[in-house]
N, C-alpha and C. Protein backbone atom coordinates (compact mmCIF):
# COMPACT_ATOMS: atom_id res chain seq x y z
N UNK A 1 6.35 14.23 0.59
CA UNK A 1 6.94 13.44 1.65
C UNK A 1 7.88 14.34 2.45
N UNK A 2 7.92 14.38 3.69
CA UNK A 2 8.58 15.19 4.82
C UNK A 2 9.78 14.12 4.62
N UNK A 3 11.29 15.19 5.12
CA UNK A 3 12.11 14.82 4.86
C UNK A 3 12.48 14.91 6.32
N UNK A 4 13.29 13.88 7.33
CA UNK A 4 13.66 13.89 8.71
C UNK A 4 15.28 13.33 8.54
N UNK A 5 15.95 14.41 9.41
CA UNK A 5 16.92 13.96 9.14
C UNK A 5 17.88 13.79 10.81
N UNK A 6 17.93 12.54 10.67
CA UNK A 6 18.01 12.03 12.33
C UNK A 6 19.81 11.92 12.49
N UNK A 7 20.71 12.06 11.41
CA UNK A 7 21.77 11.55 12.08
C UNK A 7 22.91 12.52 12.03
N UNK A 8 22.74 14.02 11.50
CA UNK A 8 23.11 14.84 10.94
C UNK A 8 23.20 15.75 12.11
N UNK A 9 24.79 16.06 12.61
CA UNK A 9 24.91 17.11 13.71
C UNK A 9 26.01 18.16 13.15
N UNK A 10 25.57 19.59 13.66
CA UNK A 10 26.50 20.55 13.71
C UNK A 10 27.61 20.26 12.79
N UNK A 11 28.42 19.22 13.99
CA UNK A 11 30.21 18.82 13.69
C UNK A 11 30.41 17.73 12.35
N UNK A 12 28.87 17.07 12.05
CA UNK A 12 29.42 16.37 10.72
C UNK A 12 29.31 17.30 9.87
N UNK A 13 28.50 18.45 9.88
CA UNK A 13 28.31 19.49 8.44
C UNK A 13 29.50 19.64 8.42
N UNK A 14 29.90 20.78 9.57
CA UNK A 14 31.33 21.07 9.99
C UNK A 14 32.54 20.04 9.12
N UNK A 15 32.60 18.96 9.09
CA UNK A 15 33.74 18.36 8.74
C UNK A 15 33.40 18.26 7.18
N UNK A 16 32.63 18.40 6.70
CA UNK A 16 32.53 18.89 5.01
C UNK A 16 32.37 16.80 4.54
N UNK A 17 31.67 15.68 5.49
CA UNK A 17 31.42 14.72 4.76
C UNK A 17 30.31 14.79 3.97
N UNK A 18 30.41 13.62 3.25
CA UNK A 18 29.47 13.40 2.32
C UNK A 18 27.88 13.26 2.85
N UNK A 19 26.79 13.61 2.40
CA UNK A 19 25.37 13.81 3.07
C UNK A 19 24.60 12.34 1.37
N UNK A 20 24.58 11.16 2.75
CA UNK A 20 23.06 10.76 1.77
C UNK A 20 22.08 10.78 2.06
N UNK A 21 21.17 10.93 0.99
CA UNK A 21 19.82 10.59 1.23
C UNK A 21 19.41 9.30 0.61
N UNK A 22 18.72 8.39 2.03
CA UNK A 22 17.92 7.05 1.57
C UNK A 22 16.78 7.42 1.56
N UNK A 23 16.13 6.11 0.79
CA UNK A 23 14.47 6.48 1.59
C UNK A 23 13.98 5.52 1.86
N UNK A 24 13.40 5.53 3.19
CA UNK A 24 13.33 4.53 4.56
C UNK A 24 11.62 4.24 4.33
N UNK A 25 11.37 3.00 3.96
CA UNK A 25 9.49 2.56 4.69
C UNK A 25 9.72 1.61 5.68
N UNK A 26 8.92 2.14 6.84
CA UNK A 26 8.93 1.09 7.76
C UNK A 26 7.48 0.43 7.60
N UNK A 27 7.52 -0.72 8.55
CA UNK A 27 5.97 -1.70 7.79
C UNK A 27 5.48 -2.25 9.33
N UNK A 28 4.31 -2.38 9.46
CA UNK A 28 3.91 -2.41 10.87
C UNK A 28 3.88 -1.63 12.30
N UNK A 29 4.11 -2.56 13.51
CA UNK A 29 4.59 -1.22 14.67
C UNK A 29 5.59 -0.50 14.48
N UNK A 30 6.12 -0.85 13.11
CA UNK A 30 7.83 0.01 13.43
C UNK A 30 7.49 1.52 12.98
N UNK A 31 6.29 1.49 12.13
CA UNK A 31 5.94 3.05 11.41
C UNK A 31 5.67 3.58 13.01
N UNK A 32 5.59 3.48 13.66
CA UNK A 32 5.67 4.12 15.41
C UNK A 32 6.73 5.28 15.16
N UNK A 33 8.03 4.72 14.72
CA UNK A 33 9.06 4.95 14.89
C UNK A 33 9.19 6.81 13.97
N UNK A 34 8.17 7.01 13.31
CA UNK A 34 8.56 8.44 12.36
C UNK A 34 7.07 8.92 13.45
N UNK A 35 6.66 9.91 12.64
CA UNK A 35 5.64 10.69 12.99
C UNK A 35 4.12 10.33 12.32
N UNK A 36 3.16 10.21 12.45
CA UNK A 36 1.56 9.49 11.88
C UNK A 36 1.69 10.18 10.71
N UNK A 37 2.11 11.33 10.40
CA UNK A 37 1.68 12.17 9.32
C UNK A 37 2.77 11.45 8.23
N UNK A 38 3.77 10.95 8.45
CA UNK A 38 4.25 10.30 7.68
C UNK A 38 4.05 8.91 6.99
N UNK A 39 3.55 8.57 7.31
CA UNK A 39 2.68 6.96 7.38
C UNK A 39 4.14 6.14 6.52
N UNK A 40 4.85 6.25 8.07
CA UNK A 40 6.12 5.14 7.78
C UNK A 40 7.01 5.42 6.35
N UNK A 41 6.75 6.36 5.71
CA UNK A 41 7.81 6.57 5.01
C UNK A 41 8.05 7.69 4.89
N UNK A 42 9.66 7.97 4.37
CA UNK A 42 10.32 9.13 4.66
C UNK A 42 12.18 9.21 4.09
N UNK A 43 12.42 10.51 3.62
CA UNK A 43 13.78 10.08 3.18
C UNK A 43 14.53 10.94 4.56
N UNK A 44 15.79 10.38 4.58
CA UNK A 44 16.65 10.45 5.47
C UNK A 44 17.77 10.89 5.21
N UNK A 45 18.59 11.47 5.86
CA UNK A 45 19.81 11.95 5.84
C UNK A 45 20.80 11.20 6.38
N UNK A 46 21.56 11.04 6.15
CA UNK A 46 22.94 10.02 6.93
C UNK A 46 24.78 10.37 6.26
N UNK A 47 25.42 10.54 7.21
CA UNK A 47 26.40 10.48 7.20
C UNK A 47 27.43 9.61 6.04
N UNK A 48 28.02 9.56 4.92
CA UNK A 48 28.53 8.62 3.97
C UNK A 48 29.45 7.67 5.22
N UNK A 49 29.12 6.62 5.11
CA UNK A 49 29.69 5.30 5.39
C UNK A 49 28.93 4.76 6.22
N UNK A 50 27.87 5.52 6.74
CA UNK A 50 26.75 4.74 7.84
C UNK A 50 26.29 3.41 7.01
N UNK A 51 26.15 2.79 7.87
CA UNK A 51 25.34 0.76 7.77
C UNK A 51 24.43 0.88 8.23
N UNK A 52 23.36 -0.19 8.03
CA UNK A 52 22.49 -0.66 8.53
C UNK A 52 21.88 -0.52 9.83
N UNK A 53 23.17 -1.04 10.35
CA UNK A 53 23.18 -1.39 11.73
C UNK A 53 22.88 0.49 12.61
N UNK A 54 23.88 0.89 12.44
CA UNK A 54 23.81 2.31 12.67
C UNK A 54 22.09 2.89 12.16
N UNK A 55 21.58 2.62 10.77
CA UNK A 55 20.40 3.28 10.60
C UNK A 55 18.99 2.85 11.99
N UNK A 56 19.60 1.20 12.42
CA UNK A 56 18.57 0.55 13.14
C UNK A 56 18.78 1.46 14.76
N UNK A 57 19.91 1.73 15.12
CA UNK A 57 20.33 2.40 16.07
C UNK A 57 19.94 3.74 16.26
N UNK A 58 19.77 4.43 15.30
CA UNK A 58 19.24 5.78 15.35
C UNK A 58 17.60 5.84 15.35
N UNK A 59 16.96 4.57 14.98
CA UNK A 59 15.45 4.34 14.43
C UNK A 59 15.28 4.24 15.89
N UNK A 60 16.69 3.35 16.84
CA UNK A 60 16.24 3.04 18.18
C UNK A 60 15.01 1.70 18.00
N UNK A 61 15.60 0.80 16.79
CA UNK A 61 15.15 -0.69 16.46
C UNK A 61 15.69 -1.23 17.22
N UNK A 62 15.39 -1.94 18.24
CA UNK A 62 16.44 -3.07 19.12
C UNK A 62 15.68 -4.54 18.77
N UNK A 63 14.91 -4.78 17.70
CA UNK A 63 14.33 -6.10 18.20
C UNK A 63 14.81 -6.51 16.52
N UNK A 64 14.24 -8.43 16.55
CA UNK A 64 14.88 -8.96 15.43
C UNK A 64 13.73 -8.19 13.79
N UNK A 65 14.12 -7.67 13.05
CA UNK A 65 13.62 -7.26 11.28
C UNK A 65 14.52 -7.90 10.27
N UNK A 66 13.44 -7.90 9.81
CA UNK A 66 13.93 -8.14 8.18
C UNK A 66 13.91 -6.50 7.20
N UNK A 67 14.77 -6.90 6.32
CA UNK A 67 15.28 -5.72 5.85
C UNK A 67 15.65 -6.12 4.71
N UNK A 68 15.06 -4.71 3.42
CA UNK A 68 15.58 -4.95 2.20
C UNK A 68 15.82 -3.56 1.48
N UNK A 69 17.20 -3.84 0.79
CA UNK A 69 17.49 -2.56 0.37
C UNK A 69 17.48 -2.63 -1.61
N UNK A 70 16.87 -2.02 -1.80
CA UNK A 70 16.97 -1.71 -3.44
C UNK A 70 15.54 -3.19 -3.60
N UNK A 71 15.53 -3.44 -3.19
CA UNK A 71 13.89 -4.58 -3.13
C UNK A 71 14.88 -6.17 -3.01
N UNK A 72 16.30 -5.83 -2.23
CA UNK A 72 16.51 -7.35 -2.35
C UNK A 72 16.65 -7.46 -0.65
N UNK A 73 16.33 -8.54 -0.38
CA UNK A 73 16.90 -8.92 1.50
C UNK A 73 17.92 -8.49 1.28
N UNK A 74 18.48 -8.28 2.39
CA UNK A 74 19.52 -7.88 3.10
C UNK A 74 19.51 -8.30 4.52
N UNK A 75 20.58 -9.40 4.84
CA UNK A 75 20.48 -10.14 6.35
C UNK A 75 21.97 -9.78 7.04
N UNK A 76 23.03 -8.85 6.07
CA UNK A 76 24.13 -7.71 6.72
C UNK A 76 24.31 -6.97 7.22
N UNK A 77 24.00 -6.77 8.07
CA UNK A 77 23.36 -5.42 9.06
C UNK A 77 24.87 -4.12 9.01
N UNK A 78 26.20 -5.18 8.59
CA UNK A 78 27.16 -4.28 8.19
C UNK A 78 26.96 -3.57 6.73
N UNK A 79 25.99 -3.98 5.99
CA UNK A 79 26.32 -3.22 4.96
C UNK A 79 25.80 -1.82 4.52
N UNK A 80 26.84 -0.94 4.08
CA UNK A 80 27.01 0.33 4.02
C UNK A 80 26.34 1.01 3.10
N UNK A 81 25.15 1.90 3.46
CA UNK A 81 24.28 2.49 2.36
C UNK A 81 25.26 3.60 1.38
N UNK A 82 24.56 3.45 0.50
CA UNK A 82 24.71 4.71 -0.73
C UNK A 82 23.32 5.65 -0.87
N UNK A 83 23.97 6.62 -1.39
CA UNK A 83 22.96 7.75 -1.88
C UNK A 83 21.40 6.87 -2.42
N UNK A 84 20.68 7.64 -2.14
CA UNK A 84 19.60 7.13 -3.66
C UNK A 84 18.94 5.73 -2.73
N UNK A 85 19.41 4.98 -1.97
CA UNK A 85 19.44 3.33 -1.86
C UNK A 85 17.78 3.58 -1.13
N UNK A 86 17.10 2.15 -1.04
CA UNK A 86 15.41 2.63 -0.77
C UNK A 86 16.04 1.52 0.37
N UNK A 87 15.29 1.59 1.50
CA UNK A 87 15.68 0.49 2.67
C UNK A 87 14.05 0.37 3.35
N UNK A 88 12.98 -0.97 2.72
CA UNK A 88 12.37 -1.36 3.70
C UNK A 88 12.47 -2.02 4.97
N UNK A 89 11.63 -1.86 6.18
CA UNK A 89 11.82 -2.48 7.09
C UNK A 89 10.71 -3.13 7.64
N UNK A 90 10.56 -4.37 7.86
CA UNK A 90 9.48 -5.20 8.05
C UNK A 90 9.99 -5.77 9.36
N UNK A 91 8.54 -6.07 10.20
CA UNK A 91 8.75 -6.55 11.16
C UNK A 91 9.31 -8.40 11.69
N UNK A 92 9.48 -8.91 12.08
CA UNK A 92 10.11 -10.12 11.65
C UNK A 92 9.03 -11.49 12.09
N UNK A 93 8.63 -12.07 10.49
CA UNK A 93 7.88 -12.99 11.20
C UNK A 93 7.86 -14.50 11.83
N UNK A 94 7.50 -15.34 12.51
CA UNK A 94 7.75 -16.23 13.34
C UNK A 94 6.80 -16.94 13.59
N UNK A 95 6.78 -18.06 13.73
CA UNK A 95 5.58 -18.89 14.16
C UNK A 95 6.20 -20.65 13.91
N UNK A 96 5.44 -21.71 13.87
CA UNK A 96 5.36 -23.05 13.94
C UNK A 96 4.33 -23.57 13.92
């Protein structure tokens, strides 16, 4: 598995924070979002105290997902990953 690491600049090495690695599957059009050769999954690099919200921002997700981290939902978009943590992302479904 190719490792991409999208949130990691110069000035955070520079400041000596903490580096996690998640590992991200996306599910549907969102696997768009990495490269084909990855087929939507991939571990990631992130800054210690990054959220959710921030991971959806860097994916450049703007629309409504469902999301689960460690295999449980997660509908907190504030909550703050740890090392190690697995974060699926599914597209959100809808109908009547």
């Amino acid at each position: 598995m190719l490792m991409v690491n999208i949130t990691i600049t110069p000035e955070d090495q520079n400041r000596k924070e903490k580096i996690l690695e998640i590992h991200l599957q996306l599910f549907s059009i969102l696997r768009d979002k990495l490269p084909p050769e990855l087929k939507g999954q991939t571990k990631i690099q992130l800054v210690e105290g990054s959220t959710l919200k921030d991971l959806l921002i860097e994916l450049a997700i703007d629309r409504r997902v469902a999301i689960s981290v460690n295999d449980v939902q997660e509908r907190d978009h504030s909550r703050t990953l740890a090392d190690g943590d697995e974060v699926k992302i599914f597209t959100s479904v809808s109908g009547g």
